[in-house]
PDB file of N, CA and C in Angstrom:
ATOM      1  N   UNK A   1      31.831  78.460 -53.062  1.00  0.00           N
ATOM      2  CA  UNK A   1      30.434  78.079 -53.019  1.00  0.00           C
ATOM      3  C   UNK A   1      30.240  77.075 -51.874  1.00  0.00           C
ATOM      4  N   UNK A   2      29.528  77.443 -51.010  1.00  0.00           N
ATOM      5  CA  UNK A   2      29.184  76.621 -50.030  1.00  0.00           C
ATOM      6  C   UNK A   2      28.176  75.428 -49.726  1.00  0.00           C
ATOM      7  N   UNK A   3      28.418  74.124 -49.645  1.00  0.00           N
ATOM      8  CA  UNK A   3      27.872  73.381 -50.365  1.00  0.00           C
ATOM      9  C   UNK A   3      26.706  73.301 -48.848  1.00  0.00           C
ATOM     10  N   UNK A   4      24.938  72.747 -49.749  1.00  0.00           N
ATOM     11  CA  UNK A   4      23.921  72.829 -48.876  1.00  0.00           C
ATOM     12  C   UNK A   4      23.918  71.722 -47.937  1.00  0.00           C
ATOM     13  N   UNK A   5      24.302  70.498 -48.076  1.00  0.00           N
ATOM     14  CA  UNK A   5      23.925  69.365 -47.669  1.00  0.00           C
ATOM     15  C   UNK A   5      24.392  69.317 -45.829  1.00  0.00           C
ATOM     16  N   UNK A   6      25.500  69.795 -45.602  1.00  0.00           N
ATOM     17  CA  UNK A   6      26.271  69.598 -43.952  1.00  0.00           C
ATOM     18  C   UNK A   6      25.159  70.822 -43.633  1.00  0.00           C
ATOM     19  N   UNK A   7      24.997  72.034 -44.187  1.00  0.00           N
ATOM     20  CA  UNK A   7      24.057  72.736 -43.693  1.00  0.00           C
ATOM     21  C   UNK A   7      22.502  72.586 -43.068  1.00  0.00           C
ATOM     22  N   UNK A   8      21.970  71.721 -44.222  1.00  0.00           N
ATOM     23  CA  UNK A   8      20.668  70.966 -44.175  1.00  0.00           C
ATOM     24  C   UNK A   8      21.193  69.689 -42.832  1.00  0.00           C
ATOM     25  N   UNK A   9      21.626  69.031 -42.236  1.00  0.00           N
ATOM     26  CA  UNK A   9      22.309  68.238 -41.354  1.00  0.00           C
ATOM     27  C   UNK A   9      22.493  68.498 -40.199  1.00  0.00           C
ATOM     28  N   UNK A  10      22.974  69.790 -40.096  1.00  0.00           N
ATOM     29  CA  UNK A  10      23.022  70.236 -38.972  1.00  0.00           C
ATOM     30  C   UNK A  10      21.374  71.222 -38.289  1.00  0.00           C
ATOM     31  N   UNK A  11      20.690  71.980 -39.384  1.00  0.00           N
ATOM     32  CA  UNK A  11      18.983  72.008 -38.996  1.00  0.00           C
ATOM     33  C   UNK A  11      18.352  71.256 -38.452  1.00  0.00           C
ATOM     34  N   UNK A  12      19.126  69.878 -39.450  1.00  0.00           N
ATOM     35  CA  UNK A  12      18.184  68.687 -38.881  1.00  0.00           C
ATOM     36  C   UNK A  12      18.585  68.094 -37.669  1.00  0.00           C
ATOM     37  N   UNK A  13      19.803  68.125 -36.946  1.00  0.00           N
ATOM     38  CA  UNK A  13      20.096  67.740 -35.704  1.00  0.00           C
ATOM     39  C   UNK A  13      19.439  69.082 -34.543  1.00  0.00           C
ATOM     40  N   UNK A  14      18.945  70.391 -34.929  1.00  0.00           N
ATOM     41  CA  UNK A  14      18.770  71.441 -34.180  1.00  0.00           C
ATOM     42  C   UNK A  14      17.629  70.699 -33.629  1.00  0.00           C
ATOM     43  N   UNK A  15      16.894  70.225 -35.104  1.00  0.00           N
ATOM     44  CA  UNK A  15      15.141  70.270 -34.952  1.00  0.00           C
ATOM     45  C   UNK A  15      15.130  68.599 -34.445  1.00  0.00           C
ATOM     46  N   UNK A  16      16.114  67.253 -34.193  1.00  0.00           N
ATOM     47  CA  UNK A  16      16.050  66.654 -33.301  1.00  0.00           C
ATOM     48  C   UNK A  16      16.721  66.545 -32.178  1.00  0.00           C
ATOM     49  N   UNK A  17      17.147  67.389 -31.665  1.00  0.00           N
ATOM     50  CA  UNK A  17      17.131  67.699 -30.344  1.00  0.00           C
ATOM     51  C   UNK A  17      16.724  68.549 -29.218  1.00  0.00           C
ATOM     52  N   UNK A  18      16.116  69.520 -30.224  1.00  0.00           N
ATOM     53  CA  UNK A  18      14.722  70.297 -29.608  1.00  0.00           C
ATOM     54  C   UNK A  18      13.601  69.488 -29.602  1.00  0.00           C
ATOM     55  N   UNK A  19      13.137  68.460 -30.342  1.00  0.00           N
ATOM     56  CA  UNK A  19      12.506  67.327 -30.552  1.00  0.00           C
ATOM     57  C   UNK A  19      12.518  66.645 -29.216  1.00  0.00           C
ATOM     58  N   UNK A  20      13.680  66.031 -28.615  1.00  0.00           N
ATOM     59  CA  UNK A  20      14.276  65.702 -27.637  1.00  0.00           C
ATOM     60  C   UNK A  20      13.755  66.106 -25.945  1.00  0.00           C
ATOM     61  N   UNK A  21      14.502  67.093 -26.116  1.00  0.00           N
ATOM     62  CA  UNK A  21      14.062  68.421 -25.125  1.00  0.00           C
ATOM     63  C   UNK A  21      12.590  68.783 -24.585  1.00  0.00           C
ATOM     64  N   UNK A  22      12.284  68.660 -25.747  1.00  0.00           N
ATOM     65  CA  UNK A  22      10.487  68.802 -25.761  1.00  0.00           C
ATOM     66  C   UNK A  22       9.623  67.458 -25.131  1.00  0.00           C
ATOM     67  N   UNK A  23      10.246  66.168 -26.028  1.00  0.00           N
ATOM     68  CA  UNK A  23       9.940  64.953 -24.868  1.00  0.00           C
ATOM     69  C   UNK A  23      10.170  64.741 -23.621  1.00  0.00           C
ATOM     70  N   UNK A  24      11.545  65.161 -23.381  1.00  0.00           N
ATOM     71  CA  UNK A  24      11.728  65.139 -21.791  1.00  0.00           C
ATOM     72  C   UNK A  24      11.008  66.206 -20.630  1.00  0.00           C
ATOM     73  N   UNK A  25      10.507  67.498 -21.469  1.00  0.00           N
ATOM     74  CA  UNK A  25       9.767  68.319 -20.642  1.00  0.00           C
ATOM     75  C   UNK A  25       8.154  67.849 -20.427  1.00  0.00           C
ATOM     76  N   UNK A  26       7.613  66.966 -21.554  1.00  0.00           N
ATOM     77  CA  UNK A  26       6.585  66.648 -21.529  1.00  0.00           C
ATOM     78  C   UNK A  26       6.720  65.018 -20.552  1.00  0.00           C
ATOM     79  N   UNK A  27       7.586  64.784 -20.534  1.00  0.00           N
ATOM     80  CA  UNK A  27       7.845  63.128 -19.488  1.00  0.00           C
ATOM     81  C   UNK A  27       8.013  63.999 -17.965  1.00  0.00           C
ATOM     82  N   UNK A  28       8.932  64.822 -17.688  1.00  0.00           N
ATOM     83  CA  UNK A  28       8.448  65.501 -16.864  1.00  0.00           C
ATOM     84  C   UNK A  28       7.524  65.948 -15.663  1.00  0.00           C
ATOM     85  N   UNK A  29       6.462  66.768 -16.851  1.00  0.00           N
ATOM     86  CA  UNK A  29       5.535  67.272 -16.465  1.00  0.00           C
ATOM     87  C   UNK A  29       4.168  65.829 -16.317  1.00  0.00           C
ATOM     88  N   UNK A  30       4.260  64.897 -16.906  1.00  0.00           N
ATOM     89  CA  UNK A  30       3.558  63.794 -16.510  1.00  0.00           C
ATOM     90  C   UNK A  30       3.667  63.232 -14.903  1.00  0.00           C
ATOM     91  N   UNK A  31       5.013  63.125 -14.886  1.00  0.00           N
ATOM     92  CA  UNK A  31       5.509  62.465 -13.605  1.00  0.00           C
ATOM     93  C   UNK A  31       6.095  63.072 -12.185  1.00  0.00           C
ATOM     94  N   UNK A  32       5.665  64.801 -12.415  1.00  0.00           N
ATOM     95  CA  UNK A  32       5.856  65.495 -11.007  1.00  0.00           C
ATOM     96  C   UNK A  32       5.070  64.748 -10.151  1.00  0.00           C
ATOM     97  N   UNK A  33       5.251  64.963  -8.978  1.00  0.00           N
ATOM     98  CA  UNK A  33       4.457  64.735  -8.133  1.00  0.00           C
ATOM     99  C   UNK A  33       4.125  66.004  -7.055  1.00  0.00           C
ATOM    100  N   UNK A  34       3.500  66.022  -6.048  1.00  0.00           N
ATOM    101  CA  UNK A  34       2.729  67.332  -5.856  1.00  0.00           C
ATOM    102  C   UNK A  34       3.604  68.086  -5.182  1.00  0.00           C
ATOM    103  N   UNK A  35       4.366  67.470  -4.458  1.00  0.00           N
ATOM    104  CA  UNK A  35       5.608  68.401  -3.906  1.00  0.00           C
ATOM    105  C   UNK A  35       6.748  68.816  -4.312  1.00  0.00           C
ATOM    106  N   UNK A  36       6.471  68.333  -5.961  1.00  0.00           N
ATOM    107  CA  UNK A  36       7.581  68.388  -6.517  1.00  0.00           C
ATOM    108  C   UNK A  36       7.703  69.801  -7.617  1.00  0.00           C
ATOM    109  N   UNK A  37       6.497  70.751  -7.831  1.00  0.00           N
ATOM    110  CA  UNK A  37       6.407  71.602  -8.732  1.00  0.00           C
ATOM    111  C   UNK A  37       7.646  72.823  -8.551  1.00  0.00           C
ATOM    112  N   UNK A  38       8.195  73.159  -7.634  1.00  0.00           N
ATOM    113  CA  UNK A  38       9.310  74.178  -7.321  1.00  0.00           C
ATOM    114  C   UNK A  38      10.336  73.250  -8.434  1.00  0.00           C
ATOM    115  N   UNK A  39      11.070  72.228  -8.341  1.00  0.00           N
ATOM    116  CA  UNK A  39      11.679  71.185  -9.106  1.00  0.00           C
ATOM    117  C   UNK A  39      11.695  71.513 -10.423  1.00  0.00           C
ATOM    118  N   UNK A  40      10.137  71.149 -10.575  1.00  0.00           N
ATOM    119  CA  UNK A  40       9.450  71.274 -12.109  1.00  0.00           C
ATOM    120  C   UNK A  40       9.281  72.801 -12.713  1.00  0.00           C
ATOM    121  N   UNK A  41       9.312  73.636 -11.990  1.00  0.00           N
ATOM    122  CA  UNK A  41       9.827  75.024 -12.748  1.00  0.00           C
ATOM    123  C   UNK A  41      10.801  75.203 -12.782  1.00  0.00           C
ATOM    124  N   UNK A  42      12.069  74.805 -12.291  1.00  0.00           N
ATOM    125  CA  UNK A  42      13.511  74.951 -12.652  1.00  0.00           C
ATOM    126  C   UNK A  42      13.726  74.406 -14.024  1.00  0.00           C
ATOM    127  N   UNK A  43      13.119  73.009 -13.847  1.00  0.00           N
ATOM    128  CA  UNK A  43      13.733  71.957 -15.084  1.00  0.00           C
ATOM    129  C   UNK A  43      12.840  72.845 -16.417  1.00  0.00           C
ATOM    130  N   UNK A  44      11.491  73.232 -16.302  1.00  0.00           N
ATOM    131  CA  UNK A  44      10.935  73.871 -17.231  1.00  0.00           C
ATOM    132  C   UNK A  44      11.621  75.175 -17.556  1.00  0.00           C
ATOM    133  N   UNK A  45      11.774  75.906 -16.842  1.00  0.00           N
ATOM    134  CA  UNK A  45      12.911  77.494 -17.473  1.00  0.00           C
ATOM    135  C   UNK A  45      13.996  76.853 -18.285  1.00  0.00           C
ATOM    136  N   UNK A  46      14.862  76.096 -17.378  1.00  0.00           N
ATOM    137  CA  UNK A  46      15.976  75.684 -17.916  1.00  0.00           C
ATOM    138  C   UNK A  46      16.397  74.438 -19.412  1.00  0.00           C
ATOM    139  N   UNK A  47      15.063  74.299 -19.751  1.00  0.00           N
ATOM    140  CA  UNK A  47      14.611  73.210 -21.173  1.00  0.00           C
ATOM    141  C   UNK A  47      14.674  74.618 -21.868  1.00  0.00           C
ATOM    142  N   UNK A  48      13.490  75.292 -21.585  1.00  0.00           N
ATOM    143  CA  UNK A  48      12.646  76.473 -21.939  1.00  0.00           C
ATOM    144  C   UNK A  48      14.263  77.854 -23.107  1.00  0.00           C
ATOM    145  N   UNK A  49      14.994  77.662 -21.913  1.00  0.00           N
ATOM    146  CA  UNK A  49      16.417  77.967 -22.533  1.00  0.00           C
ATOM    147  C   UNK A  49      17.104  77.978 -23.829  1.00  0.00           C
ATOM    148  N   UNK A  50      17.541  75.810 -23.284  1.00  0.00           N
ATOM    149  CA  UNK A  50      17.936  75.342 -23.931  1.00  0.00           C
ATOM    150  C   UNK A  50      16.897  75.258 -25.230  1.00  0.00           C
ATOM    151  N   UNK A  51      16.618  74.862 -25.599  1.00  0.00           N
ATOM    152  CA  UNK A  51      15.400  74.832 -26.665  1.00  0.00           C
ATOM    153  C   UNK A  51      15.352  76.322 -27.896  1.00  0.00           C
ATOM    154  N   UNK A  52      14.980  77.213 -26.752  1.00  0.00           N
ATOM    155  CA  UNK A  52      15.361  78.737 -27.095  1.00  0.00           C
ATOM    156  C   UNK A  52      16.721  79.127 -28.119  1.00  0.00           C
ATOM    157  N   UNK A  53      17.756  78.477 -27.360  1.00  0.00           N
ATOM    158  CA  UNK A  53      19.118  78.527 -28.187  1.00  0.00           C
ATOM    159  C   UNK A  53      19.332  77.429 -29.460  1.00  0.00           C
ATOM    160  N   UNK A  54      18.496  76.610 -29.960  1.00  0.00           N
ATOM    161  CA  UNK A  54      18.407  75.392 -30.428  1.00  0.00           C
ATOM    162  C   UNK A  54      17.597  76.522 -31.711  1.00  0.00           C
ATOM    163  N   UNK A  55      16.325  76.440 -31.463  1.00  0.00           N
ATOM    164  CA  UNK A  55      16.127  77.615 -32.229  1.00  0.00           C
ATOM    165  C   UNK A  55      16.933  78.211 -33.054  1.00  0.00           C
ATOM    166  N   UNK A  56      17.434  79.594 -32.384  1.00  0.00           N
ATOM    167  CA  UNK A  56      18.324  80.384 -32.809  1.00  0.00           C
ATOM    168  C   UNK A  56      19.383  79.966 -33.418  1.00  0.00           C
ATOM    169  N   UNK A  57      20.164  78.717 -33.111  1.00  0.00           N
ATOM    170  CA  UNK A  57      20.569  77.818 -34.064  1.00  0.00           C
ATOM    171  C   UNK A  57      20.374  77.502 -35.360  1.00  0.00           C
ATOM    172  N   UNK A  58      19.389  77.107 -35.052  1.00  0.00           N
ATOM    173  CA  UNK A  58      18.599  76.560 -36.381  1.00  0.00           C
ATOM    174  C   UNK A  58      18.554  77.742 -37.578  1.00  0.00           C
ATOM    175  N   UNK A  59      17.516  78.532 -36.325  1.00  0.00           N
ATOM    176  CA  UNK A  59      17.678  79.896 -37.864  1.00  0.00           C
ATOM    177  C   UNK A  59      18.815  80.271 -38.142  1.00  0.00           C
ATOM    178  N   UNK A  60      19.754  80.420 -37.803  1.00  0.00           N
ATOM    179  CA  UNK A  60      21.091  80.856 -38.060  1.00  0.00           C
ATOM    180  C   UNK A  60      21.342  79.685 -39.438  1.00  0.00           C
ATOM    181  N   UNK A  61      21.533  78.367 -38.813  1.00  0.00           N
ATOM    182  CA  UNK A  61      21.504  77.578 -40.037  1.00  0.00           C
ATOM    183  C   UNK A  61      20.796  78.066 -41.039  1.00  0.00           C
ATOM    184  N   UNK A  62      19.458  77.552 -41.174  1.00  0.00           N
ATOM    185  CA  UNK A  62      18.324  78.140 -42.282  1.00  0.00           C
ATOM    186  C   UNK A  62      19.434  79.718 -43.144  1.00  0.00           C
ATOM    187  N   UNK A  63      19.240  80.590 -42.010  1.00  0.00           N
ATOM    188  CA  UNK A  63      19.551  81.746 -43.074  1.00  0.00           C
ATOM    189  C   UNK A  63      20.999  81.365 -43.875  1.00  0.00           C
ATOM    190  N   UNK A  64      21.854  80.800 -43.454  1.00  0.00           N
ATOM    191  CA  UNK A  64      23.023  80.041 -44.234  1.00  0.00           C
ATOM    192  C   UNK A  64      22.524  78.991 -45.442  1.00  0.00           C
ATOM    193  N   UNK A  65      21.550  78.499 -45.113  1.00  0.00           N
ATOM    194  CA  UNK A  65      21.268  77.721 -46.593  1.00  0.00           C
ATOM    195  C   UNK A  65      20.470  78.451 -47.547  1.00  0.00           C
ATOM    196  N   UNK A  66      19.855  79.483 -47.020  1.00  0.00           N
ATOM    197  CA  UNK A  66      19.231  80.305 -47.870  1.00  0.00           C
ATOM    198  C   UNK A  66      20.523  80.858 -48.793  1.00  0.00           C
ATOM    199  N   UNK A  67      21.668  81.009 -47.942  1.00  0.00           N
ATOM    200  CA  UNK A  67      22.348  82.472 -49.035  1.00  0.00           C
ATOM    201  C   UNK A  67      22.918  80.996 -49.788  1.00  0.00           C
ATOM    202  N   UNK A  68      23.350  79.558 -49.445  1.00  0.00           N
ATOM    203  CA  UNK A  68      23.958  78.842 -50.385  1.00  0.00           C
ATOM    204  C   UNK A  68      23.474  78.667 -51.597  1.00  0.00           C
ATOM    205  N   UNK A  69      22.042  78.451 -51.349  1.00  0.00           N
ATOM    206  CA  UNK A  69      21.215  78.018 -52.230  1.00  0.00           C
ATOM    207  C   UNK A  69      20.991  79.117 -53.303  1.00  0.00           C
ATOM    208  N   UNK A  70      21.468  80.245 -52.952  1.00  0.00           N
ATOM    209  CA  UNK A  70      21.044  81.725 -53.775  1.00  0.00           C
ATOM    210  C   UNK A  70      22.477  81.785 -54.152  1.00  0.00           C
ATOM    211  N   UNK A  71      23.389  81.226 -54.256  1.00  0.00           N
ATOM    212  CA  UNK A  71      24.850  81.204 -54.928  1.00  0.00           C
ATOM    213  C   UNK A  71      24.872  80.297 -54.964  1.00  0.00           C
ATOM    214  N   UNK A  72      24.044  79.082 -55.064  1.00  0.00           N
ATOM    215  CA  UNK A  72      24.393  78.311 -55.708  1.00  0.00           C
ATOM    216  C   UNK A  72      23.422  78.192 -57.348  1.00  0.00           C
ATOM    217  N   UNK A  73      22.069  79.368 -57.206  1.00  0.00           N
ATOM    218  CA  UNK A  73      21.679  79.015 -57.728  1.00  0.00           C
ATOM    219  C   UNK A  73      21.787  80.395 -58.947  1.00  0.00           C
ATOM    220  N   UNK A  74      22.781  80.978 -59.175  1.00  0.00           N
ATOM    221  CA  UNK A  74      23.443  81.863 -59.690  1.00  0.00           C
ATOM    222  C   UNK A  74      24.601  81.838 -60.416  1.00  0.00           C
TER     223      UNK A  74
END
Protein backbone atom coordinates (compact mmCIF):
# COMPACT_ATOMS: atom_id res chain seq x y z
CA UNK A 1 0.00 0.00 0.00
CA UNK A 2 1.42 3.09 -1.02
CA UNK A 3 1.36 5.65 1.39
CA UNK A 4 -0.37 9.33 0.14
CA UNK A 5 1.53 11.86 1.99
CA UNK A 6 5.40 11.93 -0.09
CA UNK A 7 2.93 11.76 -3.03
CA UNK A 8 0.80 14.81 -2.03
CA UNK A 9 4.61 16.60 -1.44
CA UNK A 10 5.91 16.13 -4.32
CA UNK A 11 2.41 17.83 -6.39
CA UNK A 12 3.02 20.30 -4.11
CA UNK A 13 6.65 21.07 -5.04
CA UNK A 14 5.40 20.60 -9.04
CA UNK A 15 2.72 23.33 -8.34
CA UNK A 16 5.59 25.55 -6.49
CA UNK A 17 7.82 25.65 -8.94
CA UNK A 18 5.68 26.15 -11.81
CA UNK A 19 4.51 28.87 -9.39
CA UNK A 20 8.10 29.99 -9.67
CA UNK A 21 8.58 29.80 -13.34
CA UNK A 22 5.50 31.68 -13.89
CA UNK A 23 6.94 34.65 -11.65
CA UNK A 24 10.04 34.82 -13.40
CA UNK A 25 8.28 34.88 -16.89
CA UNK A 26 6.02 37.55 -15.66
CA UNK A 27 9.34 39.66 -14.06
CA UNK A 28 10.59 39.17 -17.39
CA UNK A 29 8.15 40.32 -19.52
CA UNK A 30 7.87 43.59 -17.23
CA UNK A 31 11.49 44.42 -17.70
CA UNK A 32 12.32 43.72 -21.56
CA UNK A 33 13.33 46.46 -23.05
CA UNK A 34 12.62 47.24 -26.77
CA UNK A 35 15.52 45.63 -28.27
CA UNK A 36 15.34 43.07 -26.24
CA UNK A 37 12.06 40.98 -27.49
CA UNK A 38 14.15 38.25 -29.78
CA UNK A 39 15.75 37.49 -25.96
CA UNK A 40 12.29 37.51 -24.55
CA UNK A 41 10.91 34.83 -26.90
CA UNK A 42 13.63 32.44 -26.22
CA UNK A 43 13.31 32.82 -22.39
CA UNK A 44 9.35 32.59 -23.00
CA UNK A 45 9.40 29.10 -25.22
CA UNK A 46 11.93 27.85 -23.00
CA UNK A 47 9.79 28.61 -19.34
CA UNK A 48 6.82 27.72 -21.68
CA UNK A 49 8.66 24.06 -21.73
CA UNK A 50 9.77 23.85 -18.59
CA UNK A 51 6.45 24.54 -16.95
CA UNK A 52 4.85 22.15 -19.63
CA UNK A 53 6.95 19.22 -18.09
CA UNK A 54 6.11 20.40 -14.45
CA UNK A 55 2.63 19.82 -15.41
CA UNK A 56 2.93 16.50 -16.73
CA UNK A 57 4.62 15.84 -13.58
CA UNK A 58 2.22 16.77 -11.54
CA UNK A 59 -0.47 14.79 -13.29
CA UNK A 60 1.54 11.86 -13.26
CA UNK A 61 1.72 12.49 -9.46
CA UNK A 62 -2.12 13.24 -9.07
CA UNK A 63 -2.94 10.00 -11.06
CA UNK A 64 -0.59 8.07 -8.39
CA UNK A 65 -2.51 9.44 -5.49
CA UNK A 66 -5.62 8.73 -7.01
CA UNK A 67 -4.82 4.86 -7.33
CA UNK A 68 -3.28 5.18 -3.44
CA UNK A 69 -6.10 6.61 -2.17
CA UNK A 70 -8.41 3.89 -4.02
CA UNK A 71 -6.21 1.07 -2.19
CA UNK A 72 -6.05 2.64 0.39
CA UNK A 73 -9.47 3.11 0.63
CA UNK A 74 -10.36 -0.63 0.05
Amino acid sequence: MESIQPIADLIDQHLAEMDGLVTALIFISENVEDHQHELMRHATVSLAYIVHDKIKAANRQMSRLIRAANQNAA
